[in-house]
Each structure stands twice: as C-alpha cells, then as structure tokens.
C-alpha atoms as a PDB file:
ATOM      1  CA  UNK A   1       0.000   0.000   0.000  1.00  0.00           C
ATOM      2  CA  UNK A   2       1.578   3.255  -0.870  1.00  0.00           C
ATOM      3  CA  UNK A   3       1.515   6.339   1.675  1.00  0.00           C
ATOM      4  CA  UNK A   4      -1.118   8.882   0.805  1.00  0.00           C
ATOM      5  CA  UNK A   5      -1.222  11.923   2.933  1.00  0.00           C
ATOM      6  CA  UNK A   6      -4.217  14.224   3.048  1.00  0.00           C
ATOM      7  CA  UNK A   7      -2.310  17.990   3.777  1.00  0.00           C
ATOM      8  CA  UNK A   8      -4.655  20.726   5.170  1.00  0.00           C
ATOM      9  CA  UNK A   9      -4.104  24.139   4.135  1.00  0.00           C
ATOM     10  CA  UNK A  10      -5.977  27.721   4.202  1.00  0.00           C
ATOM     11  CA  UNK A  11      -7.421  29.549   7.235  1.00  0.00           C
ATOM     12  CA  UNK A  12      -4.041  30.297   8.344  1.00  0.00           C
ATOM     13  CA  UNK A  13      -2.486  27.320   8.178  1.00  0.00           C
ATOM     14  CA  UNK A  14       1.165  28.027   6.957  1.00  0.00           C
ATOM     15  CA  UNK A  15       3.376  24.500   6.161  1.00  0.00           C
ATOM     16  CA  UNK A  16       1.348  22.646   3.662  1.00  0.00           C
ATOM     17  CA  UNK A  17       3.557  22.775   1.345  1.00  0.00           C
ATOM     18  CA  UNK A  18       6.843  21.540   3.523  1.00  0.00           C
ATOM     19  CA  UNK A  19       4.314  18.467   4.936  1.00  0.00           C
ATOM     20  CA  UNK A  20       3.550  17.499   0.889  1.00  0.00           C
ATOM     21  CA  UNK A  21       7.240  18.061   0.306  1.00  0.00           C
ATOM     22  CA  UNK A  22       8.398  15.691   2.958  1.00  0.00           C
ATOM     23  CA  UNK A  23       5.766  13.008   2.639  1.00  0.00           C
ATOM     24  CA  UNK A  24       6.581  12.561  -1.187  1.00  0.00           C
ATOM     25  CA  UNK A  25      10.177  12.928  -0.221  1.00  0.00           C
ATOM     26  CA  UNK A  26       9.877   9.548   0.992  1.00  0.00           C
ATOM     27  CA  UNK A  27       8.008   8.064  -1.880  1.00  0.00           C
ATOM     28  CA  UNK A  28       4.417   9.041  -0.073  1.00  0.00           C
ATOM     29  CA  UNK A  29       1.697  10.905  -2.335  1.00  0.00           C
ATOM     30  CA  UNK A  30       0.486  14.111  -0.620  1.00  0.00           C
ATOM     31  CA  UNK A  31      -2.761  16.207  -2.039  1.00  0.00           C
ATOM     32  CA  UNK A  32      -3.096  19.934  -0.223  1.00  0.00           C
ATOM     33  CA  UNK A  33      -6.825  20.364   0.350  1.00  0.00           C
ATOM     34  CA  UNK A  34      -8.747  23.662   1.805  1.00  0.00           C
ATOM     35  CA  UNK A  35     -10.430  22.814   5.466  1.00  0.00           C
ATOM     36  CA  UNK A  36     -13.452  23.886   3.637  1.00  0.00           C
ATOM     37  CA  UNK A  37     -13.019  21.794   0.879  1.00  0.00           C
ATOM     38  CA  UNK A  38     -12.772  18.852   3.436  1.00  0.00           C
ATOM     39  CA  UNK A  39     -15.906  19.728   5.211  1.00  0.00           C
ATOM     40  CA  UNK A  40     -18.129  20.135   2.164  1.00  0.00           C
ATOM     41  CA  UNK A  41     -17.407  16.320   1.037  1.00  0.00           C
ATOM     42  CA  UNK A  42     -16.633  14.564   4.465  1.00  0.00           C
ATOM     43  CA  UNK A  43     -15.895  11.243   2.486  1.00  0.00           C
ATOM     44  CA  UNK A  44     -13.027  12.833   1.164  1.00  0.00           C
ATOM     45  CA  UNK A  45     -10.988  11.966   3.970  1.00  0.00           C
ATOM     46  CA  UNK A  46     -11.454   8.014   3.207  1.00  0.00           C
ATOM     47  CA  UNK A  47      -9.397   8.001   0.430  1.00  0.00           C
ATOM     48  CA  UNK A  48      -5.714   8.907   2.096  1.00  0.00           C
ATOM     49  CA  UNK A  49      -4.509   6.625   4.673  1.00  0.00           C
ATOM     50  CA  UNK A  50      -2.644  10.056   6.729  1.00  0.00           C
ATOM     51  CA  UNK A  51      -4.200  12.914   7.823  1.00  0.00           C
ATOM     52  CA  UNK A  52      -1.653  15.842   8.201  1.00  0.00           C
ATOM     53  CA  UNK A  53      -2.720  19.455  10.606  1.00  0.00           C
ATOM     54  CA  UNK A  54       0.041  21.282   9.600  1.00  0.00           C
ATOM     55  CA  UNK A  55       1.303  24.109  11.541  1.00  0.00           C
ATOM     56  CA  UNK A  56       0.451  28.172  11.333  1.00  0.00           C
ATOM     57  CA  UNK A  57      -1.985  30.173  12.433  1.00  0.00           C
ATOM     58  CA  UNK A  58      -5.692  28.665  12.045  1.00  0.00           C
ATOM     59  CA  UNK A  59      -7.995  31.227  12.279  1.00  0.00           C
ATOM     60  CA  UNK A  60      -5.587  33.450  13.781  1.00  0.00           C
ATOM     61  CA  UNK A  61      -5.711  31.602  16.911  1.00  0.00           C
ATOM     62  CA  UNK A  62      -8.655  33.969  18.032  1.00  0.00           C
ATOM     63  CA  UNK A  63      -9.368  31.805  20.761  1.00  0.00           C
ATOM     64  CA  UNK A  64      -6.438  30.739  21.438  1.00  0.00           C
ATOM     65  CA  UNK A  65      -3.962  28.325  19.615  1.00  0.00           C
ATOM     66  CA  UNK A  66      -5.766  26.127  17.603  1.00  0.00           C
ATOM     67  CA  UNK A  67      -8.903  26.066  19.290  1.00  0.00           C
ATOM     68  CA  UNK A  68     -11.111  27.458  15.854  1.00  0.00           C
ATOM     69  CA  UNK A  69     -10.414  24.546  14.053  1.00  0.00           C
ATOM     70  CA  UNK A  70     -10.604  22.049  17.042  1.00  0.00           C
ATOM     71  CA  UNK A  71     -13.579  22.807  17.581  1.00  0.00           C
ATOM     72  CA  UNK A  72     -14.906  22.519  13.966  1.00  0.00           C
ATOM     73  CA  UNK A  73     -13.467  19.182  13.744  1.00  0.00           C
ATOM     74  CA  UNK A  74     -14.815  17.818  16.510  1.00  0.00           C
ATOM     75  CA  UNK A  75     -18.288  19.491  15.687  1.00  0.00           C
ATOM     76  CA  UNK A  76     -18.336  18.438  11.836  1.00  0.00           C
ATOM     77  CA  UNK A  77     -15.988  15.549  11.644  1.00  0.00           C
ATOM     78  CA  UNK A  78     -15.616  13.834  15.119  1.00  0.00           C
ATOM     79  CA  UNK A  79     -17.021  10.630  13.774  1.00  0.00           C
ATOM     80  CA  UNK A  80     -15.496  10.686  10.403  1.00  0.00           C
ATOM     81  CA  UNK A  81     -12.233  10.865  12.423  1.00  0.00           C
ATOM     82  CA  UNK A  82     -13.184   7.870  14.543  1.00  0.00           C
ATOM     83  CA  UNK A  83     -14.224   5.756  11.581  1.00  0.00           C
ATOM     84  CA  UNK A  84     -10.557   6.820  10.112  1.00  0.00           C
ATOM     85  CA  UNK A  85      -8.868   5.848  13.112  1.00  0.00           C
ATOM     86  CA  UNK A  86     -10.446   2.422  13.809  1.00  0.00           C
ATOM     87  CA  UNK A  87      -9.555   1.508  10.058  1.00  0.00           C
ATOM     88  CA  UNK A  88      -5.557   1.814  11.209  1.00  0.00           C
ATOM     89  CA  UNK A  89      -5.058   4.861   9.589  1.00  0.00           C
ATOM     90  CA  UNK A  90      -2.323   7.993  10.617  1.00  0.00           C
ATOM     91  CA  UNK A  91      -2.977  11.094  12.447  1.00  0.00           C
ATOM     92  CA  UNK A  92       0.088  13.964  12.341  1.00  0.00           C
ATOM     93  CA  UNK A  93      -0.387  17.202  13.563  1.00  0.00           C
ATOM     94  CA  UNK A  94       2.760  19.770  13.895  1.00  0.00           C
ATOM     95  CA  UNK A  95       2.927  22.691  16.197  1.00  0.00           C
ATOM     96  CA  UNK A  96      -0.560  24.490  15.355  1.00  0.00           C
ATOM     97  CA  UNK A  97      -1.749  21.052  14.427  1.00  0.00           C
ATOM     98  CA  UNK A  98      -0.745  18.988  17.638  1.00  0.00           C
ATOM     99  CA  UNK A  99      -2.543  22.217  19.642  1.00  0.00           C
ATOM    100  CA  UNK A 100      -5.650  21.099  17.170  1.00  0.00           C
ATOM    101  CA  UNK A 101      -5.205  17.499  18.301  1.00  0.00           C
ATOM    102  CA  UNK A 102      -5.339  18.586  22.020  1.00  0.00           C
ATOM    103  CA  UNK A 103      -8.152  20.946  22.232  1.00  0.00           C
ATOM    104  CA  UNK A 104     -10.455  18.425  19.530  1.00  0.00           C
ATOM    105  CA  UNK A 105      -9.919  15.986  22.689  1.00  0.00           C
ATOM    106  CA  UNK A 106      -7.889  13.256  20.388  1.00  0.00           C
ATOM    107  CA  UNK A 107      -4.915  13.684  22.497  1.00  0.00           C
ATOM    108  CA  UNK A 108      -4.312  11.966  24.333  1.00  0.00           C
ATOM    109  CA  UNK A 109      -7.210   9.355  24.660  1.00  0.00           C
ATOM    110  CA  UNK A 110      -9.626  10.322  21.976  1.00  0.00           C
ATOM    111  CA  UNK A 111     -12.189  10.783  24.189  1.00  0.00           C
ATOM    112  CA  UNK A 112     -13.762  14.571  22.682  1.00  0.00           C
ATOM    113  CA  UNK A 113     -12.702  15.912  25.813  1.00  0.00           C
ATOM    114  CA  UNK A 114      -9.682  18.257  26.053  1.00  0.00           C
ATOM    115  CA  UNK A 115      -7.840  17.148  29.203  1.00  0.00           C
ATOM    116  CA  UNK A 116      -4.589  19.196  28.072  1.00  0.00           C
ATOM    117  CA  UNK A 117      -3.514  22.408  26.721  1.00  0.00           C
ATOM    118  CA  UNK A 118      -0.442  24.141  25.076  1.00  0.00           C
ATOM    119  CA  UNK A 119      -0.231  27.401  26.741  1.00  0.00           C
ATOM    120  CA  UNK A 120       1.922  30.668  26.686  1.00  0.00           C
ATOM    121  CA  UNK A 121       5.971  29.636  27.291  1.00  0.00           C
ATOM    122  CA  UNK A 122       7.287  30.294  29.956  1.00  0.00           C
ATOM    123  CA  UNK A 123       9.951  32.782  28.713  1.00  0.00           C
ATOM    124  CA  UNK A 124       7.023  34.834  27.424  1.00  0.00           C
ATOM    125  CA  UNK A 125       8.134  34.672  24.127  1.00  0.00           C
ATOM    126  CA  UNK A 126       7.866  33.475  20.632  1.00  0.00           C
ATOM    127  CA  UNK A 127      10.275  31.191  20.486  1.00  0.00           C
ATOM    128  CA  UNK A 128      12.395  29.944  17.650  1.00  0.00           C
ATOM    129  CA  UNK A 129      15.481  27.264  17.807  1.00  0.00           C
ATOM    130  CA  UNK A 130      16.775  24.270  17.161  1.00  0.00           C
ATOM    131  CA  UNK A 131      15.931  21.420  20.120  1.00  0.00           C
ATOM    132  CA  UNK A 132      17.593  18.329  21.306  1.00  0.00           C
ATOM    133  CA  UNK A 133      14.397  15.736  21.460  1.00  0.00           C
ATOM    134  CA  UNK A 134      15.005  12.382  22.732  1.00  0.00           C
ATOM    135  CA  UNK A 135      12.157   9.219  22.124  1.00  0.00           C
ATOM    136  CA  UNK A 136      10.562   6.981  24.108  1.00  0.00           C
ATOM    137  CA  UNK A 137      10.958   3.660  23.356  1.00  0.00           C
ATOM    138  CA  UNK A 138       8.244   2.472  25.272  1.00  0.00           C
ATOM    139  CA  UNK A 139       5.621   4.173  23.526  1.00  0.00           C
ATOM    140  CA  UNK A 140       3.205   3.104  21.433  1.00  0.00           C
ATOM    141  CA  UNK A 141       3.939   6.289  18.719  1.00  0.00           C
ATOM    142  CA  UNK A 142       4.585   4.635  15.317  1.00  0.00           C
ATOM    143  CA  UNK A 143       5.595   7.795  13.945  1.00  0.00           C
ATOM    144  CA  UNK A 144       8.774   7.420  16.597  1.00  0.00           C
ATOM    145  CA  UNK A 145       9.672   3.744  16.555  1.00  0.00           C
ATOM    146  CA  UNK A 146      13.077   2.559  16.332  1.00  0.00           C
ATOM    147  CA  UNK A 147      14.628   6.340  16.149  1.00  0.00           C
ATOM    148  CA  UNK A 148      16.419   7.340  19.507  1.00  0.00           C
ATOM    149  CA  UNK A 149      16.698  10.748  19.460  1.00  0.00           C
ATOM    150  CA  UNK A 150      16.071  13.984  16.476  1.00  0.00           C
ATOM    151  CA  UNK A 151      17.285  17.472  16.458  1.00  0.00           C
ATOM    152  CA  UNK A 152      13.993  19.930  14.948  1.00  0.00           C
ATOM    153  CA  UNK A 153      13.532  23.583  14.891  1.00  0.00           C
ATOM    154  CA  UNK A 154      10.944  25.143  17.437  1.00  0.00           C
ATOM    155  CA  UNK A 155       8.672  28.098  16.337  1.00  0.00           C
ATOM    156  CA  UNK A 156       5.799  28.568  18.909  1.00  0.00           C
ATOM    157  CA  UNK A 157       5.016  31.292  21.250  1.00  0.00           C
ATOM    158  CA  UNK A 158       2.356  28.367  22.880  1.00  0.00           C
ATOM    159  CA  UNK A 159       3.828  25.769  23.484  1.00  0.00           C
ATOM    160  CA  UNK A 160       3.969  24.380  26.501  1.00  0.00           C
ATOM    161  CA  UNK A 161       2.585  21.201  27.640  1.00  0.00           C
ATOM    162  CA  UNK A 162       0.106  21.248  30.602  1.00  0.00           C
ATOM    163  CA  UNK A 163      -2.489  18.806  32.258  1.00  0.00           C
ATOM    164  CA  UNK A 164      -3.918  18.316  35.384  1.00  0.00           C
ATOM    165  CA  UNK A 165      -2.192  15.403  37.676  1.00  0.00           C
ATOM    166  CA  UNK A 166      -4.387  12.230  36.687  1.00  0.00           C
ATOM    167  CA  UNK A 167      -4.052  13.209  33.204  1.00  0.00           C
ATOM    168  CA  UNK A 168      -0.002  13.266  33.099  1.00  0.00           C
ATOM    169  CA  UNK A 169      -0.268  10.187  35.006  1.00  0.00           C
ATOM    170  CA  UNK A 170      -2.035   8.308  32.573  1.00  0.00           C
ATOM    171  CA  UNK A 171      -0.023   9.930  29.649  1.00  0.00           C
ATOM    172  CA  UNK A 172       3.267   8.647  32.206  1.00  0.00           C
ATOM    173  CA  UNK A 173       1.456   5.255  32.683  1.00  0.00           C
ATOM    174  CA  UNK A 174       0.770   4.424  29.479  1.00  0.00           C
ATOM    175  CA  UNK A 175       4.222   6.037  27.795  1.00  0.00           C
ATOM    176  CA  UNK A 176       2.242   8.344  25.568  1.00  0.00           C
ATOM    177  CA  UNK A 177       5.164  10.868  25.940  1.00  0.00           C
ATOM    178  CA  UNK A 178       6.679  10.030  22.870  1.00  0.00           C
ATOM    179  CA  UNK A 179       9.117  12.723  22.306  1.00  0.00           C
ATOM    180  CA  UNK A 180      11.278  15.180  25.302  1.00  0.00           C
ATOM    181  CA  UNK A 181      13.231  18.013  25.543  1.00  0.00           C
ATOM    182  CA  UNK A 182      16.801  17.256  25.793  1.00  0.00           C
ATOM    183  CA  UNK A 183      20.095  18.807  26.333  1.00  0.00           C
ATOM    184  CA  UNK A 184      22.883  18.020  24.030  1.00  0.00           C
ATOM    185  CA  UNK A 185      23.851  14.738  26.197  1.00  0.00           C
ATOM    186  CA  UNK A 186      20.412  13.648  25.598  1.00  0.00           C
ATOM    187  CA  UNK A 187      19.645  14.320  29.575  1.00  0.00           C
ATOM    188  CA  UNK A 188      16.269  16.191  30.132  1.00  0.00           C
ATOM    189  CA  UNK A 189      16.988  19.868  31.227  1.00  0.00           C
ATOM    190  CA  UNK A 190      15.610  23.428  31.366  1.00  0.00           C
ATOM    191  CA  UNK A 191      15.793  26.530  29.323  1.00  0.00           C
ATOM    192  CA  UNK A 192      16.647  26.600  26.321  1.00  0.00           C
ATOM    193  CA  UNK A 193      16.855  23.107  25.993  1.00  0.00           C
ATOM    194  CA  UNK A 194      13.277  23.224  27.005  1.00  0.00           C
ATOM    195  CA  UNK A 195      11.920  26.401  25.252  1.00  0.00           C
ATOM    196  CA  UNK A 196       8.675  26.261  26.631  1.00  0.00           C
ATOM    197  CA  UNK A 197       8.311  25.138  30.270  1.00  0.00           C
ATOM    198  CA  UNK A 198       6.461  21.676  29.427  1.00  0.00           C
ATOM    199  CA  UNK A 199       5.669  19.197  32.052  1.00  0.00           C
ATOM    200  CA  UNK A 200       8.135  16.199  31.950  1.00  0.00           C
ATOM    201  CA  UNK A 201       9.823  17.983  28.810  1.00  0.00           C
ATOM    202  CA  UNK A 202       6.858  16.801  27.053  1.00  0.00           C
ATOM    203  CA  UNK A 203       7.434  18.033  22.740  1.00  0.00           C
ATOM    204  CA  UNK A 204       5.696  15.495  21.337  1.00  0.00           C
ATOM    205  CA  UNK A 205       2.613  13.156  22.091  1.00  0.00           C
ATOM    206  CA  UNK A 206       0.278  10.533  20.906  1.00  0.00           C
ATOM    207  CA  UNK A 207      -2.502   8.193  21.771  1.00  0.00           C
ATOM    208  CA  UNK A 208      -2.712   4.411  22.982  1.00  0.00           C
ATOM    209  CA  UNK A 209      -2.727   2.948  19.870  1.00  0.00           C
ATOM    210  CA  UNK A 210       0.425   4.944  18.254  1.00  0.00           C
ATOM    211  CA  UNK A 211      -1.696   6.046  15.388  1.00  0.00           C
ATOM    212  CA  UNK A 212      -2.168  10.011  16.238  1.00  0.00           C
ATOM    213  CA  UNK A 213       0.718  12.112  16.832  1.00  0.00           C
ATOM    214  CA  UNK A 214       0.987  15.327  17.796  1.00  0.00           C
ATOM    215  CA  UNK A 215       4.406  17.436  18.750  1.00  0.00           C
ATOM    216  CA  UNK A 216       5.418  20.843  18.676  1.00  0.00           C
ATOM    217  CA  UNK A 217       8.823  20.489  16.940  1.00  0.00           C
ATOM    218  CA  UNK A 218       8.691  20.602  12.968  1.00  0.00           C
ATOM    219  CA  UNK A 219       9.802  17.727  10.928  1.00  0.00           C
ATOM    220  CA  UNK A 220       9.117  18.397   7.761  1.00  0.00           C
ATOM    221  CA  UNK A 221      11.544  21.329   8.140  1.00  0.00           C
ATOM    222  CA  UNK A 222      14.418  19.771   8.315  1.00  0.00           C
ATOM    223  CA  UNK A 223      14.281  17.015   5.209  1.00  0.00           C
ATOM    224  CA  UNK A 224      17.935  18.255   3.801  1.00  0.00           C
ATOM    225  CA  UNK A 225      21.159  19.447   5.147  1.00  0.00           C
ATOM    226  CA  UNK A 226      20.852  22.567   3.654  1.00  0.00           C
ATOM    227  CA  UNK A 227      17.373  23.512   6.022  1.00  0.00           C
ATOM    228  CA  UNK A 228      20.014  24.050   8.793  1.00  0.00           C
ATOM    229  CA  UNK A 229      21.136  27.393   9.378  1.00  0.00           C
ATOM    230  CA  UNK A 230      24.603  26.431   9.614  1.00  0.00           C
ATOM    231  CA  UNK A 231      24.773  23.548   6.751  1.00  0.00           C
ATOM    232  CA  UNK A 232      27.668  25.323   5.405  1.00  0.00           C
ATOM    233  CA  UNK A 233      29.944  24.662   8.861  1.00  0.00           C
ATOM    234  CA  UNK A 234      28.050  21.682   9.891  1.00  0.00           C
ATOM    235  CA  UNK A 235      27.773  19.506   6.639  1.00  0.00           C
ATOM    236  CA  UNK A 236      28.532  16.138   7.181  1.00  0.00           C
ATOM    237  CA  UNK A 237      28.102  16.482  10.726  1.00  0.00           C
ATOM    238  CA  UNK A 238      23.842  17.100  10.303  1.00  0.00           C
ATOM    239  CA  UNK A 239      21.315  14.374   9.390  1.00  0.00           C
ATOM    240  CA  UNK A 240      17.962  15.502   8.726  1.00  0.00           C
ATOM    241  CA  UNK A 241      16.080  13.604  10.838  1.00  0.00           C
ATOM    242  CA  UNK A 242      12.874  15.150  10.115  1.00  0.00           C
ATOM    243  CA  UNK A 243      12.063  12.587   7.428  1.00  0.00           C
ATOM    244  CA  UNK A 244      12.262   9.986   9.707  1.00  0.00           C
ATOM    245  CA  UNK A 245       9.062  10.517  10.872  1.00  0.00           C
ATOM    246  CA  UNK A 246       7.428  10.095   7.453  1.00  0.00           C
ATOM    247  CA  UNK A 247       9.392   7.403   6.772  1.00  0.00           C
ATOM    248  CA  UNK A 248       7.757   5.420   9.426  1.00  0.00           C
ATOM    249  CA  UNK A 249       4.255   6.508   8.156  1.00  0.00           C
ATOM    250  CA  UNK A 250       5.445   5.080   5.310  1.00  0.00           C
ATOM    251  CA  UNK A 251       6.821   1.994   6.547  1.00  0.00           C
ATOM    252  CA  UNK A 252       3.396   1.595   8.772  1.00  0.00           C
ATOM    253  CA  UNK A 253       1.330   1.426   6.113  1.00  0.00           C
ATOM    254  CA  UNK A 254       3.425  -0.938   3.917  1.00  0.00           C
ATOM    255  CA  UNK A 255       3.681  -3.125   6.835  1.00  0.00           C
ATOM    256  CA  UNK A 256       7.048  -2.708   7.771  1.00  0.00           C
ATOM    257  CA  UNK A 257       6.549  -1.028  10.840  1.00  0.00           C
END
C-alpha cells in the first residue's frame, strides 16, 4: 500500500507545502486540500490513509492556539475521524496542528474531551530554535519507533505542555510521551533546551494505539542538510532527521513497521 497523505491548508495554516514536500520525499503521495473543501465532502478523507494538521496560524488563533479549528473538527468531523482511526489509519499534527489534536480531545485518549492544553511559554516569548528531542521507546507512537533521538527547529510562542495530575499520570502510565526536551547529552533539562516550560519535557505526544501524533517540533523542516542554518559549517556532521518521521508513516502502512 503506498503512503497517501491528506495535507490541510488555508485559514491560516502556513506548512502545507513543507508536509507534501516531505511526505513525497519519501516516496508518499500528498494532495493539499482547503479545510473547507474537506468539510463540504466529508468522504473525502477516506481516500488517504494520513491525515496531516500542519502548523500556522488557524484562524488566527482567536481563541487561542488552535482552538477554531478544534472545535470545527470535533463538531463536523468527530465521527469521520473515529471511523478513520479504527480503520488503522495515521494522524500527524505539527505545532498548530498537535494544539488542534489537544483541544479536539484526540490527544491523548480520543475521548472529545480536552484534558490538556499548550499554553503561553514560559519565557514569554515566541520562540524559535533548534531542540535536542530524545524518544521513548516504550511508547506506542509509530511515527517514533526505532529512532532514539532527532534534532527539529521550534517556532511557537504556545507551546507548553500542561495537564492536570491524573491526566499526566495516565499519559506517564501508558508512555504516551513520545518525544522530550533534551540537552545536548540527551539528559532532560531546562531553558533553552526546554523552550517552553512543558511538564516532563513533554514536545511530542500521541494516543494508545500509536496512530495520532501530535508534537510541537517541525519535521518536515528539516528534510535536507541545507534547512540548517549552519549547513555550510556543519555539513557532514547534520542528518535531517525530520524525514524519519514520514518514513515510518510510510513503513506503517506498507507493513514494515
């Protein structure tokens, strides 16, 4: 079965064309459709086997990051999305797109309840850098199996990771941390290894059965050597590890994974 990646685009959403870039960088076939577009023909979705929420600005974040387009999803397509899932199919959402997972209530349990938020960082800033991120092996991610650790740019002014206790216990529990912050040694630490404040250095999560992903770091901007800002000093020494995340989309639904 070949990779085929539905990419969302318009109402402020900014990376479509990065996601499409990256998913057919690994051999995947990627089709940018309008959130409108989507919602006028709901059976649209059926024929892709990878539903990308890129990152941006959806809606402006009027009410906040991401919550617009949460909650139109999970108005107009909440069981669409559950038919999706329970057929094995791929959920990514980056940055503005993992804030959309959260607030739709598909992170982390898919229950249509938002249990967790990505609020204001701590430094009270819009940050943008390059983080250490380190997996978990134990989790259930597919989008993260068998890579240890990636190095992503950051561009978020909300981005940090917050729950009440009994949900970060579950999300502890059941490994659903799939990605941390991580200093150079690969050890979890503080600013500016963690640019936002995140509980347990939390940058990327997903749900029980490893099929939705959502993280705040941007893969599909780093897919070549030459996306870092220091390619010319660092060649050689830089693997873009961003594709490895689409490569194990990839691999998932050639059965592979």
């Amino acid at each position: 079965m070949i990779l085929k990646a539905l990419v969302l685009c318009g109402e402020g959403i900014n990376t479509e064309y990065e996601m499409a870039h990256a998913v057919k960088t690994v051999g995947g076939i990627a089709n940018i459709l309008h959130v409108n577009a989507l919602l006028s023909n709901k059976k649209l979705l059926h024929d892709y086997n990878l539903l990308i929420f890129p990152g941006g600005f959806s809606f402006g974040d009027e009410l906040g990051s991401g919550k617009v387009l949460a909650d139109i999803f999970a108005n107009e397509m909440w069981n669409e999305l559950m038919t999706f899932i329970s057929q094995k199919k791929l959920i990514l959402g980056v940055c503005n797109g993992f804030q959309v997972l959260v607030k739709m209530g598909l992170l982390p349990d898919l229950s249509g309840h938002q249990k967790t938020t990505l609020s204001y960082n701590d430094s009270g800033r819009f940050e943008d850098r390059w983080v250490y991120l380190k997996t978990n092996p134990l989790s259930p991610c597919i989008f993260t199996k068998r890579i240890d650790s990636l190095y992503l740019p950051v561009r978020h002014g909300e981005g940090k990771f917050i729950t009440d206790e009994k949900t970060l216990g579950y999300i502890a529990e059941k490994n659903l941390y799939a990605i941390q912050y991580v200093d150079r040694s690969g050890n979890l630490a503080g600013y500016p290894y963690n640019p936002n404040g995140s509980l347990m250095n939390i940058a990327g999560l997903c749900d029980e059965s490893g099929q939705v992903f959502g993280l705040m770091p941007h893969p599909e901007a780093y897919t070549h050597f030459t996306n870092h800002p220091r390619w010319t000093r660092l060649e050689g020494l830089l693997k873009p590890n961003g594709l490895s995340i689409f490569e194990n989309a990839k691999k998932y639904v050639e059965g592979k994974l």
